[in-house]
Protein backbone atom coordinates (compact mmCIF):
# COMPACT_ATOMS: atom_id res chain seq x y z
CA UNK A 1 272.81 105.55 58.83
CA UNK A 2 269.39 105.24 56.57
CA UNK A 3 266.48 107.13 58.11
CA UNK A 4 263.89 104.90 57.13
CA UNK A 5 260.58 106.53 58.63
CA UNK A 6 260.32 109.91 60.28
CA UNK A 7 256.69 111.02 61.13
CA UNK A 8 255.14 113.47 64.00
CA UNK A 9 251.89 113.67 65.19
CA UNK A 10 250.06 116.88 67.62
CA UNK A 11 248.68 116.15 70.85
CA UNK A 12 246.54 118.50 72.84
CA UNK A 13 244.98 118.84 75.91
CA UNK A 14 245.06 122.59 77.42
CA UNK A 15 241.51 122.44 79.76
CA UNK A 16 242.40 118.83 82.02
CA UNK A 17 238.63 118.98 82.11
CA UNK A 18 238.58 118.32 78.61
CA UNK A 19 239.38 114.73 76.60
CA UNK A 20 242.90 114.93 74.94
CA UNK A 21 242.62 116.11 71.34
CA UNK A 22 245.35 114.42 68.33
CA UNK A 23 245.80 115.49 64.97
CA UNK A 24 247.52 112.79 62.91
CA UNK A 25 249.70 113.02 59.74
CA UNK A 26 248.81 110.74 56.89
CA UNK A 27 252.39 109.89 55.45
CA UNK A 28 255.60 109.93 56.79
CA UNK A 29 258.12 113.10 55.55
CA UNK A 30 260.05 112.40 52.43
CA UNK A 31 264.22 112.22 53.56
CA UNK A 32 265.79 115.38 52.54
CA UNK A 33 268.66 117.96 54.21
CA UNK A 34 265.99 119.40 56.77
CA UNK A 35 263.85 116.30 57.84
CA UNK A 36 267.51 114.25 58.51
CA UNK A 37 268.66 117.19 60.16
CA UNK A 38 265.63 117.60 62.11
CA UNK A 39 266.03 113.92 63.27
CA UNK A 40 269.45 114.07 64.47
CA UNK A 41 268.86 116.88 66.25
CA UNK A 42 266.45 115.26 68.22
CA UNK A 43 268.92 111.77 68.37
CA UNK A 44 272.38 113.72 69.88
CA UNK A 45 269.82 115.75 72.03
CA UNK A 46 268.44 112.37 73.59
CA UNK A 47 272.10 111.35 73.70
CA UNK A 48 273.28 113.73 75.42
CA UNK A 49 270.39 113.89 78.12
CA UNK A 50 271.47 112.45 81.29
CA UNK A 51 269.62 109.81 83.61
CA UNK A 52 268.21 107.77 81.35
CA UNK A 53 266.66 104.48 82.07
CA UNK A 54 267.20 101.13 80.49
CA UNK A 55 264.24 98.05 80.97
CA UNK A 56 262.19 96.53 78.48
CA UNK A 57 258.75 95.65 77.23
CA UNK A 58 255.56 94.83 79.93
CA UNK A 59 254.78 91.22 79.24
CA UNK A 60 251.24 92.52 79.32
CA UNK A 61 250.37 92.94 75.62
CA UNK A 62 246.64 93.51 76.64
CA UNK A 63 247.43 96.34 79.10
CA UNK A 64 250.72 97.90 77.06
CA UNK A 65 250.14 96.72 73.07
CA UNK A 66 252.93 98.93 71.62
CA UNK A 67 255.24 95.66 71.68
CA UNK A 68 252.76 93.66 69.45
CA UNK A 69 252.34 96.22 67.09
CA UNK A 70 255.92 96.93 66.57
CA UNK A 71 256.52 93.30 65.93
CA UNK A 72 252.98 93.44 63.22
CA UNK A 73 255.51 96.57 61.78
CA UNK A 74 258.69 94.91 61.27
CA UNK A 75 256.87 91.56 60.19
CA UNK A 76 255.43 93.79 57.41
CA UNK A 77 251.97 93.33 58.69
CA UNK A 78 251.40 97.33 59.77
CA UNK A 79 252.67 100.31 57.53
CA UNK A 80 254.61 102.33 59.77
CA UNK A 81 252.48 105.86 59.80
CA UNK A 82 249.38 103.58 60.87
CA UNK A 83 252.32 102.07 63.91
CA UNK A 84 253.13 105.64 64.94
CA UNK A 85 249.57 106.43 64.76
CA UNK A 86 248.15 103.58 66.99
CA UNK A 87 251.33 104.78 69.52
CA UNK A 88 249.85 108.15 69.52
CA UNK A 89 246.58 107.14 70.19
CA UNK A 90 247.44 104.98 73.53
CA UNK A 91 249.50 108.04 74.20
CA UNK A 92 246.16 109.78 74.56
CA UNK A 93 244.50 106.94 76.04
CA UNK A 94 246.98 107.25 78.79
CA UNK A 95 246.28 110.70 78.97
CA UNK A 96 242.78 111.46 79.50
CA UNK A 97 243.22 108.78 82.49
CA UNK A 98 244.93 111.68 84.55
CA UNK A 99 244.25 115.60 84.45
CA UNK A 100 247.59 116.89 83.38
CA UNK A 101 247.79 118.90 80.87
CA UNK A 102 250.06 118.78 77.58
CA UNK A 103 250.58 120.52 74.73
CA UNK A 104 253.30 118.60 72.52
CA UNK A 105 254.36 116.55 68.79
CA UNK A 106 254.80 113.39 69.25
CA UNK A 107 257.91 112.28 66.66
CA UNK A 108 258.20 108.74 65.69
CA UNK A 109 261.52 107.22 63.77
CA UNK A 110 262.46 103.82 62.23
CA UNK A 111 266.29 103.78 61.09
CA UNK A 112 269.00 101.52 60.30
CA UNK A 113 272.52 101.73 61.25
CA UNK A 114 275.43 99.00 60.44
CA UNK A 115 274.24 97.35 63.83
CA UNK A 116 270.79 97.24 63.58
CA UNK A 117 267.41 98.82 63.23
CA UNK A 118 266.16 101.54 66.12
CA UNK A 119 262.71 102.81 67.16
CA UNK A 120 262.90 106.76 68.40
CA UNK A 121 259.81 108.00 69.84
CA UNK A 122 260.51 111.96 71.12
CA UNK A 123 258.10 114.46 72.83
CA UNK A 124 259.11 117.68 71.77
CA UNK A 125 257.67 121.05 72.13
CA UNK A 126 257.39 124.37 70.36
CA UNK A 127 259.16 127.72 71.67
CA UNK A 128 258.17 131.04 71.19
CA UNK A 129 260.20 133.50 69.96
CA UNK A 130 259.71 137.28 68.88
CA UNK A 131 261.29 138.90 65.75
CA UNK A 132 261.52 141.74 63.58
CA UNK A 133 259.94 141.18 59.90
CA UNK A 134 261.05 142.77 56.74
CA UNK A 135 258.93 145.36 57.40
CA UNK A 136 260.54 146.33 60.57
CA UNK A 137 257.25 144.82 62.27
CA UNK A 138 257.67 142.95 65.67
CA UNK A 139 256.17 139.55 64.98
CA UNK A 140 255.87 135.96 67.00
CA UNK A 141 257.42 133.04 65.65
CA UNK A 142 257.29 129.04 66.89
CA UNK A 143 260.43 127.12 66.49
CA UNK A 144 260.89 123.46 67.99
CA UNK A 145 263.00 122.80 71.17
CA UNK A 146 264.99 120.33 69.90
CA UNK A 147 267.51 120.62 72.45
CA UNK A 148 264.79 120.49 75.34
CA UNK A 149 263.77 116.96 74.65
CA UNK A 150 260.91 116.22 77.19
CA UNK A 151 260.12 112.47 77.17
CA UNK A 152 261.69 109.82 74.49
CA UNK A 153 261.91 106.73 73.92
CA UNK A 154 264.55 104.27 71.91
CA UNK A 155 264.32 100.58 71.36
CA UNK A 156 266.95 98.33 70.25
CA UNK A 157 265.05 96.14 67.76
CA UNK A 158 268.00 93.88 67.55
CA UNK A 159 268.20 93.78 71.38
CA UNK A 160 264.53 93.29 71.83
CA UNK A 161 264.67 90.20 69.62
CA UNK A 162 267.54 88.83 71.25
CA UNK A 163 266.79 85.75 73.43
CA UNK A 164 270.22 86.74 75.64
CA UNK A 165 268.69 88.06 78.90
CA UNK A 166 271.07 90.53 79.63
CA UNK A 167 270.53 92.50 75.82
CA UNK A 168 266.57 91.85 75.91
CA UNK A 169 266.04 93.32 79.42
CA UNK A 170 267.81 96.88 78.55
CA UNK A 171 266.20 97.04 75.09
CA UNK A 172 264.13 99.79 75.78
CA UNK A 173 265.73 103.30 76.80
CA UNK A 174 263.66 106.08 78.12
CA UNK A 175 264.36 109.14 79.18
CA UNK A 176 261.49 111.68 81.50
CA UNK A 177 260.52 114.80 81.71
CA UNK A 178 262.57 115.73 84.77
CA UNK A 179 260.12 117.41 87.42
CA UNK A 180 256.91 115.52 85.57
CA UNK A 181 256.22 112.88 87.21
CA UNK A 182 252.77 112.04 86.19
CA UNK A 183 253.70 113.25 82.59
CA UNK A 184 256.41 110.75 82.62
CA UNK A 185 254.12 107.68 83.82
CA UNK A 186 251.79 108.27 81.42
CA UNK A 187 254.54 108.11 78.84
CA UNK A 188 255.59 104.79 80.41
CA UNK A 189 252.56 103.08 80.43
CA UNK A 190 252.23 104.10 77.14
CA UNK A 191 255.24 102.90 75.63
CA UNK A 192 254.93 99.33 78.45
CA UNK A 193 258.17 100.00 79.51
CA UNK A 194 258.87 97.22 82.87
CA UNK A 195 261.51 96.47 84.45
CA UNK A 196 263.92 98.88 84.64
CA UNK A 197 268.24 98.37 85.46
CA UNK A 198 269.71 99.90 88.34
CA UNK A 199 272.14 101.72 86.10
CA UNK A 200 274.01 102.89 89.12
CA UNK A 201 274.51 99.75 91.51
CA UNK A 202 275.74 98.05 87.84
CA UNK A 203 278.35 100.16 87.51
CA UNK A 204 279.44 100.79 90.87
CA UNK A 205 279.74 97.27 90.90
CA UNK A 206 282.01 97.26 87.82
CA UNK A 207 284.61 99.95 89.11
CA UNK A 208 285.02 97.57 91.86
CA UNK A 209 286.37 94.90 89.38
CA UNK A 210 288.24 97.51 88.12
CA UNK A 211 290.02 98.44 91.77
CA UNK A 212 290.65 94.82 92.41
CA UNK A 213 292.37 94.48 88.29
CA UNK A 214 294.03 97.56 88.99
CA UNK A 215 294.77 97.42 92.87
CA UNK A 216 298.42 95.29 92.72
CA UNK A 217 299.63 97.53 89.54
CA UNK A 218 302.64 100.22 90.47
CA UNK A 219 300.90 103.51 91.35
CA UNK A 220 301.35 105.03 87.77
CA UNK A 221 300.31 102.40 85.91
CA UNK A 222 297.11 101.52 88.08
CA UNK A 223 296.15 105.28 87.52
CA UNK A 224 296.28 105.22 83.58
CA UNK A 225 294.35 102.04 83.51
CA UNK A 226 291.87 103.69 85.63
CA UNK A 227 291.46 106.73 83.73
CA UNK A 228 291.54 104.64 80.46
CA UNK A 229 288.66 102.59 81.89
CA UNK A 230 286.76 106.04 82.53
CA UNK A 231 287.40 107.55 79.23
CA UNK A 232 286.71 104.55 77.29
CA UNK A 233 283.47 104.15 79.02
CA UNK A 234 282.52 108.15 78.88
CA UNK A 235 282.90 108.23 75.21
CA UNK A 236 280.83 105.31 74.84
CA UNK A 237 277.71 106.81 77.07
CA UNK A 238 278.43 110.06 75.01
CA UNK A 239 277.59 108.03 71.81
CA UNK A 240 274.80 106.34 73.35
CA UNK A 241 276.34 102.72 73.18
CA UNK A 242 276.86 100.01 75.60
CA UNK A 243 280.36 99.17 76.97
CA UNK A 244 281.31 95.61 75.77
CA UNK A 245 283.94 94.40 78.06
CA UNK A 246 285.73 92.12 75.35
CA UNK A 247 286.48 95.68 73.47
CA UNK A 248 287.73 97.53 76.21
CA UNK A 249 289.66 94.63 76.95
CA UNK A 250 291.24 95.11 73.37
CA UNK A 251 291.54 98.92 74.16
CA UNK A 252 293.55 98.40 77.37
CA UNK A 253 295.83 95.40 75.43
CA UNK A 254 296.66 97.82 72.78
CA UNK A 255 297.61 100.80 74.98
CA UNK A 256 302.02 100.41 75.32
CA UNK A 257 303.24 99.95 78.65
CA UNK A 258 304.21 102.59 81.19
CA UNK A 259 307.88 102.28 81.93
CA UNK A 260 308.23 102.20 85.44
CA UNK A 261 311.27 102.63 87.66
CA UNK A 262 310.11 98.96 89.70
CA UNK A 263 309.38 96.22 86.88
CA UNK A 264 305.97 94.15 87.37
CA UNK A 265 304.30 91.49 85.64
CA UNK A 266 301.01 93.14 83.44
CA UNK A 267 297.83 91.86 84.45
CA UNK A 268 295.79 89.25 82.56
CA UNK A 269 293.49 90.41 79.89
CA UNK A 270 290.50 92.69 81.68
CA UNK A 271 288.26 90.19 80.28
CA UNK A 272 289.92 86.70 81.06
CA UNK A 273 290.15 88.64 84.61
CA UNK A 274 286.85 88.81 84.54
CA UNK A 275 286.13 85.31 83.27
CA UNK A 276 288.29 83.79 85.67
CA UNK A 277 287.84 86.30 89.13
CA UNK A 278 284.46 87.70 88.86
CA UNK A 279 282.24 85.09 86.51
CA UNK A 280 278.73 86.86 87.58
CA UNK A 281 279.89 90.26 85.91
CA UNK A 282 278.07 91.09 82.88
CA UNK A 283 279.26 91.03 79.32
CA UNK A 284 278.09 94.36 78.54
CA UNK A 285 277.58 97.36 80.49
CA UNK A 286 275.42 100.50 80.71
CA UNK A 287 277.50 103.39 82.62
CA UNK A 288 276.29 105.58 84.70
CA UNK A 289 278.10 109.02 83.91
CA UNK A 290 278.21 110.43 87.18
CA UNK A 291 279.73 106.95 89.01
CA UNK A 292 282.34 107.41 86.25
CA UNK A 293 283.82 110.35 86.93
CA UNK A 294 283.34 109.57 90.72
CA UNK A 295 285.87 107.12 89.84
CA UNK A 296 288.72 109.35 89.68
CA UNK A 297 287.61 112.41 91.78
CA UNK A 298 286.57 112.30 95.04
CA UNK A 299 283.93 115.04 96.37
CA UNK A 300 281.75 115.78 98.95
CA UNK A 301 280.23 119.02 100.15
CA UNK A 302 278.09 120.58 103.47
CA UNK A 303 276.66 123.63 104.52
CA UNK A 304 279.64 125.33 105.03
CA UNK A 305 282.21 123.71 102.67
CA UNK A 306 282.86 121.91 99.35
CA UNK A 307 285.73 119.59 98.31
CA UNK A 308 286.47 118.04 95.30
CA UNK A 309 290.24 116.13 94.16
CA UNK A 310 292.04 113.50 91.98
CA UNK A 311 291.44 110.22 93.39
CA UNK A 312 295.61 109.98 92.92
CA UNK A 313 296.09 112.63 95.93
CA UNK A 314 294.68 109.91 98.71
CA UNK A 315 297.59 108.75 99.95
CA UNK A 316 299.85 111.60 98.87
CA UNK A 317 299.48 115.41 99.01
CA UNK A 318 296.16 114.51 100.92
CA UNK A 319 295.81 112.55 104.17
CA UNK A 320 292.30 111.12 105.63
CA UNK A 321 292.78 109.73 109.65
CA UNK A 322 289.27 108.02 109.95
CA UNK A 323 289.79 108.19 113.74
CA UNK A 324 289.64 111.68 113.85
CA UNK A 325 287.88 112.41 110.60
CA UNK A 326 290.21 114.75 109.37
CA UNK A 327 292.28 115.98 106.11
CA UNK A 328 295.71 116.86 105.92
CA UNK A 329 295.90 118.42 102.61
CA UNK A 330 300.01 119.61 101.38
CA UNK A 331 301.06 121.40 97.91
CA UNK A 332 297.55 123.84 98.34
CA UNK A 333 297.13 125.08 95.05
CA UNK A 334 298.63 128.98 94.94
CA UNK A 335 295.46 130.61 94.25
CA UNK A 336 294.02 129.22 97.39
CA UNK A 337 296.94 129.67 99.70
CA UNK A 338 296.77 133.34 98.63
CA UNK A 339 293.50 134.01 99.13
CA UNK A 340 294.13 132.00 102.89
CA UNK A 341 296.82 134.48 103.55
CA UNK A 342 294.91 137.71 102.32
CA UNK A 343 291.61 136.17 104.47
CA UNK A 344 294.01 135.61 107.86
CA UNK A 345 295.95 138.65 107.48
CA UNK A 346 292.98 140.94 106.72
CA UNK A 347 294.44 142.19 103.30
């Protein structure tokens, strides 16, 4: 990784009466131990934040100009401080079109990695926090709330360029300030972000090509490739990267075979599956976390009760009759047939 640009910017508006206020830096931080860790903080942070979006950039430059002056930046025609400070400034534009308030530093990164070059634009805020000095003196401090990352932004320059449909329309990621709705438009609009994936229907849609791949295998060995799909794709959502189905394809051709009691004939490469079954499937996927684990647990709750097991019990030590809507569960775990014992026998 080369962190090629790191800069941050403060912009204020505490009175939504008042025009939004912005106090630029001139130059962008010199790399050393505490800018680079600063910046990854704020990178696994975004990472790790779930719900984010995938789209791209508004096709109206007038309206949502960030696009055009990234592409003036990487064709050497802006520096980058005077980029992150026109970004800043239609940040504020945005702004002072609504009455919310906001109090925040706007941090804007260029780096390269062996794959290509990313843009990271993060809202963070400070925290307050009360210590003791050296002379035994209660004092306030500030410290940044890196882990709290409100809005952000990445865009996958290599992506963004790419004339493939699929990689250009999920170029941009974004990520809002959960319970900020209007905080989070006005971040949108400022950044042009358009079009955004239904994350969710994509991958539901996926783990159905995985039941039909999987649905013919013995019991064991459908199970493994299911949780081997799941993993695979978890650890690449935990990394922040897209799930190419030619490598997990590879992944699942490299893991041995089960040895079952019955012999059967392995399945076809995932991918030549794919190619061959279901053509309109995409070459790359972004997963949705919570679908994933969905995948493999089954859960559901009410008012009154809440149920979650291993998709491999259907069928086995649990029972559903549709007709009567009911669950015959066997092998209860012991810690809940005791406490069903001690609650029907009153001790």
């Amino acid at each position: 990784m080369a962190l090629n640009h790191f800069i941050a910017h403060k912009i204020t508006r505490i009175d939504p009466a008042q025009s939004t206020t912005i106090d630029l830096r001139n130059a962008s931080w010199t790399s050393d131990g505490k800018v680079d860790e600063l910046f990854r903080d704020m990178k696994t942070s975004f990472i790790k934040r779930a719900g984010k979006e995938y789209g791209r950039f508004s096709d109206d430059r007038a309206a949502h100009p960030l696009a055009s002056w990234l592409q003036e930046f990487l064709d050497a025609k802006l520096g980058f401080d005077s980029f992150s400070k026109k970004l800043v400034q239609q940040l504020k534009s945005e702004l002072d079109k609504t009455g919310e308030p906001l109090e925040a530093l706007v941090a804007v990164a260029h780096e390269t990695l062996e794959n290509g070059d990313l843009l990271h634009i993060f809202i963070v805020q400070h925290n307050r926090g009360i210590y003791i000095d050296g002379d035994l003196d209660i004092a306030e401090s500030l410290h940044l709330d890196t882990a709290g990352i409100r809005l952000a932004a990445k865009v996958n320059i290599a992506d963004w360029r790419d004339d493939d449909p699929f990689r250009h329309g999920n170029a941009v990621c974004l990520l809002r300030w959960r319970g900020e709705k209007d905080l989070s438009e006005v971040f949108e609009n400022s950044i042009g972000f358009a079009e955004k994936i239904d994350v969710t229907a994509e991958t539901e849609a996926f783990l159905e090509v995985v039941h039909d791949y999987t649905k013919d295998l013995p019991a064991e060995v459908s199970n493994q490739t299911k949780a081997q799909v799941v993993e695979y794709c978890l650890q690449k959502e935990s990394e922040g990267k897209l799930v190419v189905i030619e490598e997990l394809s590879t992944n699942l051709q490299d893991t041995p075979p089960l040895n079952t009691e019955q012999p059967y004939t392995p399945p076809p490469k995932f991918s030549r599956f794919i190619a061959e079954k279901k053509p309109k499937v995409k070459p790359e996927l972004i997963p949705d976390k919570q679908q994933m684990k969905n995948f493999l647990r089954i859960s559901g709750r009410n008012e009154s009760m809440s149920m979650s097991f291993a998709s491999t019990c259907l069928g086995d030590s649990i029972v559903y009759d549709p007709e009567t809507e009911s669950l015959v569960i066997k092998n209860i775990p012991k810690s809940l047939k005791s406490r069903l014992k001690k609650h029907i026998t009153g001790f």
